[in-house]
C-alpha atoms as a PDB file:
ATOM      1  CA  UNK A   1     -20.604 -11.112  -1.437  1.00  0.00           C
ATOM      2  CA  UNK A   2     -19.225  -8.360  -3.633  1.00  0.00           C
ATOM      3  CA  UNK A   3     -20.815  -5.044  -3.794  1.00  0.00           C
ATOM      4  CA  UNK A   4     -19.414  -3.445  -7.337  1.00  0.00           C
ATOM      5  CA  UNK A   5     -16.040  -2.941  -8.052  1.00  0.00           C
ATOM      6  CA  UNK A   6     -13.503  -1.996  -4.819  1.00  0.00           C
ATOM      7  CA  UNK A   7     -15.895  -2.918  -2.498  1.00  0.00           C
ATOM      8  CA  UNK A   8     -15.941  -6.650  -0.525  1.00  0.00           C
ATOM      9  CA  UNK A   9     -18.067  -7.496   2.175  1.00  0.00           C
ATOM     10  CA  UNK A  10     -16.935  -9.878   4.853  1.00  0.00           C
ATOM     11  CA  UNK A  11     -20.038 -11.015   5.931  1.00  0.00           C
ATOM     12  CA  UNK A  12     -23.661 -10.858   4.797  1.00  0.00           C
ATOM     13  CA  UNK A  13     -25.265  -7.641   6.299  1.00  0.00           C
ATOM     14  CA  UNK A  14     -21.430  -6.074   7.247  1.00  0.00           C
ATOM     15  CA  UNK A  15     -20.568  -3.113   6.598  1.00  0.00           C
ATOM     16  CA  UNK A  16     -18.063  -2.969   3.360  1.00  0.00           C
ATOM     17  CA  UNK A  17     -14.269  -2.024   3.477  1.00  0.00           C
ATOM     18  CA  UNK A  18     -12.705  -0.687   0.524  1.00  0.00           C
ATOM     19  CA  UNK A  19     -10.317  -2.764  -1.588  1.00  0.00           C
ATOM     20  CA  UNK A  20      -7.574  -1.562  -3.480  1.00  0.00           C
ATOM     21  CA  UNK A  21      -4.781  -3.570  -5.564  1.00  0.00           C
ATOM     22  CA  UNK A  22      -1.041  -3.723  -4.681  1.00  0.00           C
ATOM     23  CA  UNK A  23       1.535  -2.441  -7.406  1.00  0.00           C
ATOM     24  CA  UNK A  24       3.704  -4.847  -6.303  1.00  0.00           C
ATOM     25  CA  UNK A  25       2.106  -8.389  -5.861  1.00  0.00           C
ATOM     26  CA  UNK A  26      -0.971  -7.268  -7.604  1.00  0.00           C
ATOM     27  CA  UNK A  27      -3.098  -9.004  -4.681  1.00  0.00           C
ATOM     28  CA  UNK A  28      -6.679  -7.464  -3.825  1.00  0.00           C
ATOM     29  CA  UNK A  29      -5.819  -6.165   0.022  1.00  0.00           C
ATOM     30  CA  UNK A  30      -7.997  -3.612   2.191  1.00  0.00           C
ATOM     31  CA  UNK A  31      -7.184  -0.281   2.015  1.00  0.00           C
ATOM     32  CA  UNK A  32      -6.188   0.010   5.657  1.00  0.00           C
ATOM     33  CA  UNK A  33      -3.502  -3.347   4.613  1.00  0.00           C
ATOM     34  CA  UNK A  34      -1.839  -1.178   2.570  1.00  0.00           C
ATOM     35  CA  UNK A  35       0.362   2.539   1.870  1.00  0.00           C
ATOM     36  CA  UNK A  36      -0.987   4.815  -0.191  1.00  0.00           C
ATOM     37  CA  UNK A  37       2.141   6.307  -2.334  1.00  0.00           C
ATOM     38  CA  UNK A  38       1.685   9.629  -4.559  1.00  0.00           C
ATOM     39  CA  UNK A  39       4.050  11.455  -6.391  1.00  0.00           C
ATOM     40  CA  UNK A  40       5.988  14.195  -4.745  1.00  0.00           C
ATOM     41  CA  UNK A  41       9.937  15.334  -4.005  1.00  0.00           C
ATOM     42  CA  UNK A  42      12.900  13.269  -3.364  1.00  0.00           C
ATOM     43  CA  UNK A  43      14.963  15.155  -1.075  1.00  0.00           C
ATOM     44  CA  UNK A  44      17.011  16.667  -3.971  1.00  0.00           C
ATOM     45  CA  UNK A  45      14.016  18.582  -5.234  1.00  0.00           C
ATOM     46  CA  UNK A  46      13.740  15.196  -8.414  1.00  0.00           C
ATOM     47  CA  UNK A  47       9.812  14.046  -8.904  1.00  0.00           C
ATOM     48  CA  UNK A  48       9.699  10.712  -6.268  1.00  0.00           C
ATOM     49  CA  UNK A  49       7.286   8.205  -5.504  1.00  0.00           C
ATOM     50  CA  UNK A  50       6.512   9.549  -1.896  1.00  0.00           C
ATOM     51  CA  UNK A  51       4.627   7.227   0.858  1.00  0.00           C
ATOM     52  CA  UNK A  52       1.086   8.384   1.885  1.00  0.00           C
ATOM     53  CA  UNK A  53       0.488   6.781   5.009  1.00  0.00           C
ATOM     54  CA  UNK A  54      -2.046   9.269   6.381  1.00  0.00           C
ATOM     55  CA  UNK A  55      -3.933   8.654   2.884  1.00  0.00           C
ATOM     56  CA  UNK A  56      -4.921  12.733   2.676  1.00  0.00           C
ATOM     57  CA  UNK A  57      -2.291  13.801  -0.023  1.00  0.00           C
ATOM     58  CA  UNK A  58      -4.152  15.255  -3.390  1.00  0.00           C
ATOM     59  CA  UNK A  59      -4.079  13.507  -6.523  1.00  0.00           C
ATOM     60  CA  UNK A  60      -3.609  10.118  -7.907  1.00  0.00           C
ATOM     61  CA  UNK A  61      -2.727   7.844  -5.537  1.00  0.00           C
ATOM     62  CA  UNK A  62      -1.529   3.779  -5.866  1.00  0.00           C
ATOM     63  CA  UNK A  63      -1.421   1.011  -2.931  1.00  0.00           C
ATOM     64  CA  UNK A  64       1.404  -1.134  -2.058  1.00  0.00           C
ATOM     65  CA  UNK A  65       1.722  -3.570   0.712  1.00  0.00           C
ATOM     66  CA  UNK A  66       4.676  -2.441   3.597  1.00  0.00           C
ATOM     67  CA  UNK A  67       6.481  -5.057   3.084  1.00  0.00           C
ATOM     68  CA  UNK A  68      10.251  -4.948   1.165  1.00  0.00           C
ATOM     69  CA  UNK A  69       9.479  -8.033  -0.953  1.00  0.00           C
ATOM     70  CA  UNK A  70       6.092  -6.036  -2.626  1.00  0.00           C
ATOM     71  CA  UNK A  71       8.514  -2.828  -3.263  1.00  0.00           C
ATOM     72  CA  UNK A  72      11.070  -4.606  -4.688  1.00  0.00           C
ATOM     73  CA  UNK A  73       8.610  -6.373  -7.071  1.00  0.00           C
ATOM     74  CA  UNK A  74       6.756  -2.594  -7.654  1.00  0.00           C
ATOM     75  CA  UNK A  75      10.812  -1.585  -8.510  1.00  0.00           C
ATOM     76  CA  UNK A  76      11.114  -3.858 -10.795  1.00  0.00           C
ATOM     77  CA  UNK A  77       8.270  -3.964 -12.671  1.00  0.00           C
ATOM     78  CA  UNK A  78       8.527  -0.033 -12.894  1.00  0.00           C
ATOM     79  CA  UNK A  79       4.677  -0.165 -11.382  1.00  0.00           C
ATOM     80  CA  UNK A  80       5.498   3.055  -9.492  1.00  0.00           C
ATOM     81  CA  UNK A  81       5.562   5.370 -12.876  1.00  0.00           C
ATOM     82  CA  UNK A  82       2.742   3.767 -14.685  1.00  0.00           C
ATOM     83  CA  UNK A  83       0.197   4.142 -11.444  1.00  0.00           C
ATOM     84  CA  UNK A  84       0.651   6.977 -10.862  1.00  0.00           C
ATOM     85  CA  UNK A  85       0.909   8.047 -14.664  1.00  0.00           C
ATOM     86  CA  UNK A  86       3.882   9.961 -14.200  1.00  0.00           C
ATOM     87  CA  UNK A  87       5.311  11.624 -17.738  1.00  0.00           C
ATOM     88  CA  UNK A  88       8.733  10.448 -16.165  1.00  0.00           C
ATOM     89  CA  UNK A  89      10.600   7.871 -14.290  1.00  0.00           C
ATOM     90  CA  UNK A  90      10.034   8.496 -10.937  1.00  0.00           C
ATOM     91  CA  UNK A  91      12.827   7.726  -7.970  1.00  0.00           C
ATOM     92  CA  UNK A  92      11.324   5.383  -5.507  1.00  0.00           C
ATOM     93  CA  UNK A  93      14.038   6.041  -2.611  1.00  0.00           C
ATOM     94  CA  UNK A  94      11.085   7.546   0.008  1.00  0.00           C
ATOM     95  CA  UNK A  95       9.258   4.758  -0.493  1.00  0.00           C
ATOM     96  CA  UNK A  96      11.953   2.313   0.513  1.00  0.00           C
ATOM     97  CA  UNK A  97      13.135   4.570   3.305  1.00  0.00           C
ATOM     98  CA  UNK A  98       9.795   4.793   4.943  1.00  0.00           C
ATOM     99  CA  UNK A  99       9.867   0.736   4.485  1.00  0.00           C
ATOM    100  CA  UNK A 100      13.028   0.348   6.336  1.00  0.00           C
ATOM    101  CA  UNK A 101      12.486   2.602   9.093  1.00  0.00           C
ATOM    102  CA  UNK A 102      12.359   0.793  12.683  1.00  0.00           C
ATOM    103  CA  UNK A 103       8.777   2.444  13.087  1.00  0.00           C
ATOM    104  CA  UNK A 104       7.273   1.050   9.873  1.00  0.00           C
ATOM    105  CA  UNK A 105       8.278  -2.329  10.720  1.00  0.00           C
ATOM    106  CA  UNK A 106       7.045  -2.481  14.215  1.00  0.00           C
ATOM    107  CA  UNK A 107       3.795  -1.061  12.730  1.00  0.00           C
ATOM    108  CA  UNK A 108       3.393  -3.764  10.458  1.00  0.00           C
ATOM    109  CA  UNK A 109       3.716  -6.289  13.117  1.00  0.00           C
ATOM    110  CA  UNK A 110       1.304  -4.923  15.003  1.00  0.00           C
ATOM    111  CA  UNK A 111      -0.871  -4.987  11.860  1.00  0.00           C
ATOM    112  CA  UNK A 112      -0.078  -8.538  11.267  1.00  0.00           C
ATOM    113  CA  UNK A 113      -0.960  -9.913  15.091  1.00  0.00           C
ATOM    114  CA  UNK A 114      -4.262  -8.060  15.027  1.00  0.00           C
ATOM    115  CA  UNK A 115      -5.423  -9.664  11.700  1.00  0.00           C
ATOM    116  CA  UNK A 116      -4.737 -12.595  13.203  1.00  0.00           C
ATOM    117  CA  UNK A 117      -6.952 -11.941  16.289  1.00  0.00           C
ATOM    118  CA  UNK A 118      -9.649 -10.963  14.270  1.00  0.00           C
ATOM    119  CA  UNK A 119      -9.255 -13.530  11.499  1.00  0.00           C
ATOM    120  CA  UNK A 120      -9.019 -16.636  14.108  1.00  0.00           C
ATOM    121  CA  UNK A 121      -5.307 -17.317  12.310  1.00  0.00           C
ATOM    122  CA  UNK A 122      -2.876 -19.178  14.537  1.00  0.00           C
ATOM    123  CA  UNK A 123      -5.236 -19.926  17.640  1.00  0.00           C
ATOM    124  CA  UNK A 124      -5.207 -23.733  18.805  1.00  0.00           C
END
């Protein structure tokens, strides 16, 4: 059952999770699926899409699933500039860094095996 726009519940009578959109994919995904990137400072000091994975940084934010097949597609399609609604084109280089890093990857995993626990997936 939906409940207005962003808003999906599970199950009659749950409680609902907030939805946002990836940049990349463009797939519906729950919030807690995905990184929140802003706009901040590449390490030279040049505007940057920056990851948000704490989700607290001011200002417009945009979603993207952490996964290197989503940012390329975001890269491509230049999504990182238009949703954030940056004046410029912004360098996405944190954004693939944070990607890439060991921890980031192992987080993801984790991520992955506990959907499937809760979502039945892969049981016989």
């Amino acid at each position: 059952m939906s409940r207005g726009p962003g808003r999906v519940d599970a199950v009659a009578g749950a409680r609902s999770t907030p939805v946002r959109t990836c940049i990349g994919c463009r797939e519906r995904a729950a919030k807690s699926e995905l990184v929140r990137i802003v706009i901040g400072t590449d390490a030279t000091g040049r505007p940057a899409a920056v990851p948000d994975p704490g989700g607290t940084a001011p200002g417009r934010g945009a979603h993207l699933h952490p996964t290197t097949s989503c940012f390329q597609l975001a890269v491509r399609r230049k999504a990182f500039s238009r949703a954030l609604r940056a004046r410029e084109a912004l360098t996405s280089t944190p954004v693939g860094d944070h990607l890439t890093s060991p921890r980031t990857e192992i987080a993801t995993e984790i991520a992955t095996v506990i959907d499937r626990q809760e979502t039945g997936a892969g049981s016989s």
